[in-house]
N, C-alpha and C. Protein backbone atom coordinates (compact mmCIF):
# COMPACT_ATOMS: atom_id res chain seq x y z
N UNK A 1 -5.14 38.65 -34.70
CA UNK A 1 -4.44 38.93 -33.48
C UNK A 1 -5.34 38.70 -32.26
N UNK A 2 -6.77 39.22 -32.32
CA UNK A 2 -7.27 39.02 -31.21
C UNK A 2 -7.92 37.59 -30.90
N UNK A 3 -8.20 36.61 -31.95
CA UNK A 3 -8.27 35.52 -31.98
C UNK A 3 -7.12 34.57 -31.34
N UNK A 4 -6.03 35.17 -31.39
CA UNK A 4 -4.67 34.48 -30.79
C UNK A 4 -4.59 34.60 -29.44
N UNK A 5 -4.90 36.32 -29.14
CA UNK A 5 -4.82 36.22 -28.08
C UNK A 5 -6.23 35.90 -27.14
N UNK A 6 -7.28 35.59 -27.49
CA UNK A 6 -8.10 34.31 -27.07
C UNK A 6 -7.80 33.16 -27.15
N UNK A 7 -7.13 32.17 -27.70
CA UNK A 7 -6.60 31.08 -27.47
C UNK A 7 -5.73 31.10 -26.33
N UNK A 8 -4.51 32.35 -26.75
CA UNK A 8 -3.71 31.80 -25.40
C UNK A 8 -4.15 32.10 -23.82
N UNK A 9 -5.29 33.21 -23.81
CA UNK A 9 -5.93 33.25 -22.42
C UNK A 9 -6.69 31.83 -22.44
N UNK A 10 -7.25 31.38 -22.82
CA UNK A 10 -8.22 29.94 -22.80
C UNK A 10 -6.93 28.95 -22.49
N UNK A 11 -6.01 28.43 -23.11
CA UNK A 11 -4.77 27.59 -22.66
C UNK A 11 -4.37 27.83 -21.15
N UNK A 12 -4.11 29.31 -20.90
CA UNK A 12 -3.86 29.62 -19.73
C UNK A 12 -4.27 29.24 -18.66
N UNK A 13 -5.67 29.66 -19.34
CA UNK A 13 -6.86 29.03 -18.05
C UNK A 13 -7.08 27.82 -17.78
N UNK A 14 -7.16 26.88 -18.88
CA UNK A 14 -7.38 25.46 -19.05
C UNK A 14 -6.02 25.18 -18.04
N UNK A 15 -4.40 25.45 -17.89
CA UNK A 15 -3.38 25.23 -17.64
C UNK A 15 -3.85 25.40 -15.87
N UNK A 16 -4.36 26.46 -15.12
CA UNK A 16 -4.45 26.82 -13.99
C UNK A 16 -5.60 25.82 -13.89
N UNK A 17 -6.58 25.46 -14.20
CA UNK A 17 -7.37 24.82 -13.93
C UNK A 17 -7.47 22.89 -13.27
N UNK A 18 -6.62 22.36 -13.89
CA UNK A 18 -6.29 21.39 -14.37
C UNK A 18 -5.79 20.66 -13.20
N UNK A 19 -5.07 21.49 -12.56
CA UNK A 19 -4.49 21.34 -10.93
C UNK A 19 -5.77 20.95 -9.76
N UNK A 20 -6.56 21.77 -9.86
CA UNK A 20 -7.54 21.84 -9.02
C UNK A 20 -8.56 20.71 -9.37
N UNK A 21 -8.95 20.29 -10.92
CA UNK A 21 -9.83 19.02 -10.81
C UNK A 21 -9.15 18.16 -10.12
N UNK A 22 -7.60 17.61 -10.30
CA UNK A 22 -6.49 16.42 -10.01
C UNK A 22 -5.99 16.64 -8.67
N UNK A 23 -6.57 17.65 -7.80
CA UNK A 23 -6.05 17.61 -6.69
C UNK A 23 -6.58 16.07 -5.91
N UNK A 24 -7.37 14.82 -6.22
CA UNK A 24 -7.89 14.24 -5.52
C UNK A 24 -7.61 12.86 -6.18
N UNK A 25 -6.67 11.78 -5.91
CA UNK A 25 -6.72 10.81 -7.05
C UNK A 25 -8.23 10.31 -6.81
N UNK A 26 -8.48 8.87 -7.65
CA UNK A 26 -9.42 8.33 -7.31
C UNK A 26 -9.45 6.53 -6.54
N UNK A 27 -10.06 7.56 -5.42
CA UNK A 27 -10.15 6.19 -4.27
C UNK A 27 -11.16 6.33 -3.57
N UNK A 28 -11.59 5.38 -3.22
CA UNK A 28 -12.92 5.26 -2.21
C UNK A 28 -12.66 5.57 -0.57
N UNK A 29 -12.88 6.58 0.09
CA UNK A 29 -12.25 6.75 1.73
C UNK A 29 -12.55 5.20 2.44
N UNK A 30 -11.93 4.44 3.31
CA UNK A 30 -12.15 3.53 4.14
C UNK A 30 -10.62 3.04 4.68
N UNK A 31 -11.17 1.74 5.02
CA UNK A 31 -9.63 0.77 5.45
C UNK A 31 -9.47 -0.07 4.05
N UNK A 32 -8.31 -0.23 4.17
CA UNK A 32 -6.94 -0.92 3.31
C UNK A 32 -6.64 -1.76 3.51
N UNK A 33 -6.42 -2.65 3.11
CA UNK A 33 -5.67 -4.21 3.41
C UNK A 33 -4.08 -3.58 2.05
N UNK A 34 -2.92 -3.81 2.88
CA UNK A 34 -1.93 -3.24 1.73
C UNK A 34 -1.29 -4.49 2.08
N UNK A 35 -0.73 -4.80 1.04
CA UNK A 35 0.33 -5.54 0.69
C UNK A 35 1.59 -5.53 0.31
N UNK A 36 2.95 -5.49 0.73
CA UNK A 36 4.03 -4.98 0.24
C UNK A 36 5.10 -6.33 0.72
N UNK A 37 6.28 -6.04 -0.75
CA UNK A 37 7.25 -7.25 -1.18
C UNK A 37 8.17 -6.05 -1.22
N UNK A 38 9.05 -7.00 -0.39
CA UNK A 38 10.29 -5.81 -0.35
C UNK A 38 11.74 -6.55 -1.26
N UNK A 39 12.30 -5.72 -2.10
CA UNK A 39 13.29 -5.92 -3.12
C UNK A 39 14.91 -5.36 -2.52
N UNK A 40 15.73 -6.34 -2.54
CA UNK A 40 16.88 -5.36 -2.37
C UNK A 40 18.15 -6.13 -3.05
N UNK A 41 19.22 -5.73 -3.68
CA UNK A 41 19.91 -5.74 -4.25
C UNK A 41 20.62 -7.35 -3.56
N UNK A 42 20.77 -8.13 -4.30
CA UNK A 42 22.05 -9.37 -3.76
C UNK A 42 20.90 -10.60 -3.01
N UNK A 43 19.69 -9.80 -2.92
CA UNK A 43 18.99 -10.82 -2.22
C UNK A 43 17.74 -11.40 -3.31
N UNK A 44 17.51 -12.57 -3.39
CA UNK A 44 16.84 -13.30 -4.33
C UNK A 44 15.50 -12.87 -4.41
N UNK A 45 14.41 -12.76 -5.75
CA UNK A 45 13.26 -12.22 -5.39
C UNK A 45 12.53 -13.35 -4.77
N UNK A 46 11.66 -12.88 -3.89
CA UNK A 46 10.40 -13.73 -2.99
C UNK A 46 10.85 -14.57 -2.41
N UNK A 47 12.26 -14.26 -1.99
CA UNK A 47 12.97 -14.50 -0.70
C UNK A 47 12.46 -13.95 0.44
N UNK A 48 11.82 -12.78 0.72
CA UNK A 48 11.43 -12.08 1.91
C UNK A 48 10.06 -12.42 1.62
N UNK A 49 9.34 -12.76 2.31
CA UNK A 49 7.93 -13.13 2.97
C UNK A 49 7.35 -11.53 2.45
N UNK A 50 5.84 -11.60 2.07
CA UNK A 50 4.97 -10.32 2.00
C UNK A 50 4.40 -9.74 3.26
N UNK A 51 4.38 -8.40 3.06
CA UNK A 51 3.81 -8.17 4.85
C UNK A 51 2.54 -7.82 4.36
N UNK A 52 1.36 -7.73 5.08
CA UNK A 52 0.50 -7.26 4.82
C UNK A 52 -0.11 -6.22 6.02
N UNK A 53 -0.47 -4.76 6.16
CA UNK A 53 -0.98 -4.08 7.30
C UNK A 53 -2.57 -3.63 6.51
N UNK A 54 -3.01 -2.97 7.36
CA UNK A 54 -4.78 -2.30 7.35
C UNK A 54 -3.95 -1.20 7.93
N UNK A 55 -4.84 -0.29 6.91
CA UNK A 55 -4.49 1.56 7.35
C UNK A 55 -5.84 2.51 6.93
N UNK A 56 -6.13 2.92 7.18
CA UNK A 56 -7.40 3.75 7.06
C UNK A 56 -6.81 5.01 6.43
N UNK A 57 -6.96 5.00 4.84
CA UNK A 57 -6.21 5.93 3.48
C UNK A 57 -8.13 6.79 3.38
N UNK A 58 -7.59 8.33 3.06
CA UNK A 58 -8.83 8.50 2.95
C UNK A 58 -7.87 9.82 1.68
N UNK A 59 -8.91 10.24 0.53
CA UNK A 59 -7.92 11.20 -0.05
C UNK A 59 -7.90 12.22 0.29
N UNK A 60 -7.73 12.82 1.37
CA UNK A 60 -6.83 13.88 2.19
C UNK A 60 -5.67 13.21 2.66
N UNK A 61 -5.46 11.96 2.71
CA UNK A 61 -4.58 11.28 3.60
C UNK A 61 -4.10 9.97 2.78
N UNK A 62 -3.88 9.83 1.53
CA UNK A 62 -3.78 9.08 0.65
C UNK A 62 -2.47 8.18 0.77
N UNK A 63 -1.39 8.82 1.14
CA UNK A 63 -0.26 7.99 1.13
C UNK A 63 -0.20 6.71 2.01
N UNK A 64 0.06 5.60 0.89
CA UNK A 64 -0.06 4.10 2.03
C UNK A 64 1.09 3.97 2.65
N UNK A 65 1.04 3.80 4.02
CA UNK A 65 2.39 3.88 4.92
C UNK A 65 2.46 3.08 6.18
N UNK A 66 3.66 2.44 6.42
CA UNK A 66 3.32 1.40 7.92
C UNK A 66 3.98 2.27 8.92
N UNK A 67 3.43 2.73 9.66
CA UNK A 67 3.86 3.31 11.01
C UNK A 67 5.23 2.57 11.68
N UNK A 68 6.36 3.29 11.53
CA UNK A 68 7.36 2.92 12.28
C UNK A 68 7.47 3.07 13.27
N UNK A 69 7.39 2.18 14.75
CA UNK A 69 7.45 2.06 16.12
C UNK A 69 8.96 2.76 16.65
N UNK A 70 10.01 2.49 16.05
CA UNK A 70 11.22 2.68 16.31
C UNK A 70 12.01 4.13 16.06
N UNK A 71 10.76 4.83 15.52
CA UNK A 71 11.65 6.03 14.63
C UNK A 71 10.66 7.23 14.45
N UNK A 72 11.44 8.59 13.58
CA UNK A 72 10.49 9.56 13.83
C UNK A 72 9.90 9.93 12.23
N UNK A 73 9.36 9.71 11.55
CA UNK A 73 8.95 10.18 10.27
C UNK A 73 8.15 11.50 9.77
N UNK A 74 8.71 12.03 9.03
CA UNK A 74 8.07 13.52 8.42
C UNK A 74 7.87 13.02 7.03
N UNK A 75 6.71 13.91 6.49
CA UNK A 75 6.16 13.94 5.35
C UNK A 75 6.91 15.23 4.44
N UNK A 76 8.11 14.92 3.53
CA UNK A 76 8.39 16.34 3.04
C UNK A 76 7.46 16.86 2.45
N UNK A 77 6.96 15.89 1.24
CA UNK A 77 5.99 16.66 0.34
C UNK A 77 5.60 15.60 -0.50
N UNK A 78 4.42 15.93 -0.76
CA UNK A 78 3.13 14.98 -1.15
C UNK A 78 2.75 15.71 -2.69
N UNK A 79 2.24 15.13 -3.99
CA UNK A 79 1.89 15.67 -4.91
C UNK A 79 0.74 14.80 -5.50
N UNK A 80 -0.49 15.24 -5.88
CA UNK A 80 -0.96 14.33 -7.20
C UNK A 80 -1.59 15.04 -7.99
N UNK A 81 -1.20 13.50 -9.04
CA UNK A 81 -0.87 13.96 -10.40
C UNK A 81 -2.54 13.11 -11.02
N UNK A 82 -3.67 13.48 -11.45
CA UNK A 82 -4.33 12.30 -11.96
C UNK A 82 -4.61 11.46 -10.36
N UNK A 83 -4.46 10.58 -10.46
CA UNK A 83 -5.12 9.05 -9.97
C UNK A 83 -3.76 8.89 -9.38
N UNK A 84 -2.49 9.48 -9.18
CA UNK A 84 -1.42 9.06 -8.79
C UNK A 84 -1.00 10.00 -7.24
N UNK A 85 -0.62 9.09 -6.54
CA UNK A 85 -0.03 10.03 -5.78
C UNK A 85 1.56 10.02 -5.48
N UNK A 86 2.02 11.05 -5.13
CA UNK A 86 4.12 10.99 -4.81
C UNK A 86 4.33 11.37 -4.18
N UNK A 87 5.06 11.05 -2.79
CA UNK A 87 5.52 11.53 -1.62
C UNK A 87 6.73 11.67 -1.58
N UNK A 88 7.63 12.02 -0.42
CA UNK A 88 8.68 12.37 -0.19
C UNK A 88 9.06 12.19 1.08
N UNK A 89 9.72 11.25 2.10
CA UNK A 89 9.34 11.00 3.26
C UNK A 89 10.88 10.81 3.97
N UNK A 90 11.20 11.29 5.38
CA UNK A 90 12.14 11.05 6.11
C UNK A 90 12.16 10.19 7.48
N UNK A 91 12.79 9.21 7.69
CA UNK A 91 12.66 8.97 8.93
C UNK A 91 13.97 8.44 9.45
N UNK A 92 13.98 9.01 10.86
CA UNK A 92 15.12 8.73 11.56
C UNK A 92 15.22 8.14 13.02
N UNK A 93 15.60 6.89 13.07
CA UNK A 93 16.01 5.85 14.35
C UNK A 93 16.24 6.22 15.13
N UNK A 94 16.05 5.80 16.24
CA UNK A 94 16.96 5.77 17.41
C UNK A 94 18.20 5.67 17.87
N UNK A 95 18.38 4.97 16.64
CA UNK A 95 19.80 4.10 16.84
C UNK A 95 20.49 5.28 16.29
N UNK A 96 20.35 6.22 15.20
CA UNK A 96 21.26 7.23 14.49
C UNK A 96 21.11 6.74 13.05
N UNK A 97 20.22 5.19 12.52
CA UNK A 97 20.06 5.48 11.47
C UNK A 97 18.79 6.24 10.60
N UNK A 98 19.21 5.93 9.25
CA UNK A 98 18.06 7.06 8.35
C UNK A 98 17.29 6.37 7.15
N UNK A 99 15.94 6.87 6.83
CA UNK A 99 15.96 6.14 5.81
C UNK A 99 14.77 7.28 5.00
N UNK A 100 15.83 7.44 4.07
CA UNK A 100 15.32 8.55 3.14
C UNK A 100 14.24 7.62 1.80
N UNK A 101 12.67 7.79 1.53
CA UNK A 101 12.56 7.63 0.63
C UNK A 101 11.51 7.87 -0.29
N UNK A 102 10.72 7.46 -1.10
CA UNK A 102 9.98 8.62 -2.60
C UNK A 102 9.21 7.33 -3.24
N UNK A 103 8.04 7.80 -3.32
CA UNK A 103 6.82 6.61 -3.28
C UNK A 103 6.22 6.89 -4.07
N UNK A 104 5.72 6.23 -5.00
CA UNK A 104 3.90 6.24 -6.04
C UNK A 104 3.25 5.27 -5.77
N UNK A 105 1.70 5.73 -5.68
CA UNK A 105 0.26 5.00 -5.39
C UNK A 105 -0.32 5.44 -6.42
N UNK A 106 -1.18 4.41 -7.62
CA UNK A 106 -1.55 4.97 -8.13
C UNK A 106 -3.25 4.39 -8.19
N UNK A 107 -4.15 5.04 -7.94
CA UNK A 107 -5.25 4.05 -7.47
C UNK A 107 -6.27 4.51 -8.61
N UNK A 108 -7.20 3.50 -8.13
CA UNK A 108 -8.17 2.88 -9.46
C UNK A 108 -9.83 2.43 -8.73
N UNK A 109 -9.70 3.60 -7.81
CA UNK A 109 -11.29 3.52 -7.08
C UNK A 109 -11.00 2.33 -5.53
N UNK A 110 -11.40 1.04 -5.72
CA UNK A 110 -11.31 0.80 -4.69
C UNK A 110 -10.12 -0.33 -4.35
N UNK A 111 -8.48 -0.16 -5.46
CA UNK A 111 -7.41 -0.74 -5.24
C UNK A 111 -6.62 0.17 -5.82
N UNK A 112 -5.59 0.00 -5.14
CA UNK A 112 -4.19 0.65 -5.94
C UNK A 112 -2.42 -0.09 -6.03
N UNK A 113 -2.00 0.68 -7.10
CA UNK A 113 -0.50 -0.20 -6.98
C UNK A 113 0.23 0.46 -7.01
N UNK A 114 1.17 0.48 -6.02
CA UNK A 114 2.75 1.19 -5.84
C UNK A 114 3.95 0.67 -5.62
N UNK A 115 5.02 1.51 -5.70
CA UNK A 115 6.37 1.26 -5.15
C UNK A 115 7.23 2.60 -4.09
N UNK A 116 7.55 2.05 -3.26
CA UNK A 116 8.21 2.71 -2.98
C UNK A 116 10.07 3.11 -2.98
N UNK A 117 10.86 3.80 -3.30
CA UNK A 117 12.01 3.54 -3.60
C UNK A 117 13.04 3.97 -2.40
N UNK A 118 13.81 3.02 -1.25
CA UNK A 118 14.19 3.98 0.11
C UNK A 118 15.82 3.45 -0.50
N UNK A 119 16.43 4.48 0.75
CA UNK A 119 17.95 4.72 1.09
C UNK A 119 18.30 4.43 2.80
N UNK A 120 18.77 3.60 3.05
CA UNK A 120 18.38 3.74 4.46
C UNK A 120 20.21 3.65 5.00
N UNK A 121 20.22 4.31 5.74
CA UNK A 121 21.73 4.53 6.19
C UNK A 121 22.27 4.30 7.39
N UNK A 122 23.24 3.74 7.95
CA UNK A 122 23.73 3.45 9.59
C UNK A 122 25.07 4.21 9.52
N UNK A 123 24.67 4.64 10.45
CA UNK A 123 26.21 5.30 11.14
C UNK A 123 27.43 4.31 10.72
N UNK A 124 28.23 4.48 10.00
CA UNK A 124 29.62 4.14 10.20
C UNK A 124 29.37 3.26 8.89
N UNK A 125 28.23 2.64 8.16
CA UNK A 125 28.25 1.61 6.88
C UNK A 125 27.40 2.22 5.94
N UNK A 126 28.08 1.77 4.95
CA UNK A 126 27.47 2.06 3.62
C UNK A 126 25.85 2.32 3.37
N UNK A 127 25.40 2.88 2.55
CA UNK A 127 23.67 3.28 2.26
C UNK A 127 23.23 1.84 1.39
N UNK A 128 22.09 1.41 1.90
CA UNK A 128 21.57 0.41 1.08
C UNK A 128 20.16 0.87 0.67
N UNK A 129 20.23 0.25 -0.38
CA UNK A 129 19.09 0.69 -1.22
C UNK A 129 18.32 -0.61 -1.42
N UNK A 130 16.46 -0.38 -1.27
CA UNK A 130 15.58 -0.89 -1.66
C UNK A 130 14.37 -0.59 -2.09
N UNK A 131 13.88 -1.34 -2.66
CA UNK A 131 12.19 -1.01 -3.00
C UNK A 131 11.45 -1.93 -2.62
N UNK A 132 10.16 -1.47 -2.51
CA UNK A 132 9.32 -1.93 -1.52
C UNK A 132 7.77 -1.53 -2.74
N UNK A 133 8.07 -2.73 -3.44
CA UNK A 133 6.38 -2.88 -4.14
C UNK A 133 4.87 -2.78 -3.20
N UNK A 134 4.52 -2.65 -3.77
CA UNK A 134 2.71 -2.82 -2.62
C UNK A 134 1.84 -2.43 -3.62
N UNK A 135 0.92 -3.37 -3.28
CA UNK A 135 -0.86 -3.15 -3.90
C UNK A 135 -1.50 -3.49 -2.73
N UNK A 136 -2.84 -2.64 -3.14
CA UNK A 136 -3.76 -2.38 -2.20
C UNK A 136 -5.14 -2.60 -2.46
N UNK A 137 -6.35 -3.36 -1.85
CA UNK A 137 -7.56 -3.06 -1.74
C UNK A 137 -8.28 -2.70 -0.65
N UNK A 138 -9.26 -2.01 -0.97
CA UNK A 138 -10.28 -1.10 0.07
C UNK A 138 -11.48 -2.69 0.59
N UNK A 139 -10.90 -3.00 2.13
CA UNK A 139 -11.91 -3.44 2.44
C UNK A 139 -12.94 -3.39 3.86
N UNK A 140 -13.07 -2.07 3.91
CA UNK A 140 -14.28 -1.83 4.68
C UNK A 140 -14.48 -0.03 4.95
N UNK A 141 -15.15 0.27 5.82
CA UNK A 141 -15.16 1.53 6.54
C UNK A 141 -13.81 1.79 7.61
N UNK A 142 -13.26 2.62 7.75
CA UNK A 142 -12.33 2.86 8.97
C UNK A 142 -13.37 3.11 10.31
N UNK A 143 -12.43 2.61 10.93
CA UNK A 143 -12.67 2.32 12.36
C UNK A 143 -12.32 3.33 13.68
């Protein structure tokens, strides 16, 4: 009995613990060169041109993201898991539209590869849905 219940305090602990090593994926802090191919339903792949931006990702600040000029964006909630990170993100236009959407980065020191999956909506028409692939390498110090 008391052997058992040493295992399950040790599981326990191992269980609470486990969070706190993985709070940090693994990436090197600097600037980014990201790359992202955007996918959407009816339209042919590598039909849309790749964009490429520089963002200065550091892991407090891990999520790769292009600053929208036009709109207001909130971060719902951020998680990582391992080497992975998952966000949860809102942003809303000027115009009255929206674009709801839920992202993984999963990095590997000084590159990473993700997708992101959005909903983006206009007043008065239907929700369209896309994804938005991206890989990333670390190339320099931020600025």
């Amino acid at each position: 009995m008391f052997i058992r219940a040493v295992m399950i305090v040790f599981v326990l602990m191992t269980l609470f613990l486990v969070p706190s090593f993985a709070a940090e994926p693994n990436l090197k802090d600097g600037m980014w060169e990201i790359t992202t191919n955007m996918e959407m339903p009816g339209i042919p792949a590598g039909s849309m041109p790749a964009q490429k931006i520089n963002q200065c990702i550091t892991k407090k600040d891990s999520v790769p993201q292009k600053p929208e000029k036009e709109s207001e964006c909130k971060m719902i909630s951020t998680k990582v898991v391992g080497d992975t990170v998952f966000w949860n993100m809102q942003c809303r236009m000027k115009d009255g539209s929206k674009i709801d959407s839920e992202g993984t980065a999963t990095y590997k020191g000084d590159k990473f590869d993700g997708a992101t999956n959005m909903t983006m909506s206009q007043p008065g028409e239907k929700a369209m849905k896309m994804t938005q692939r991206m890989s990333g390498r670390r190339i320099g110090e931020c600025k």
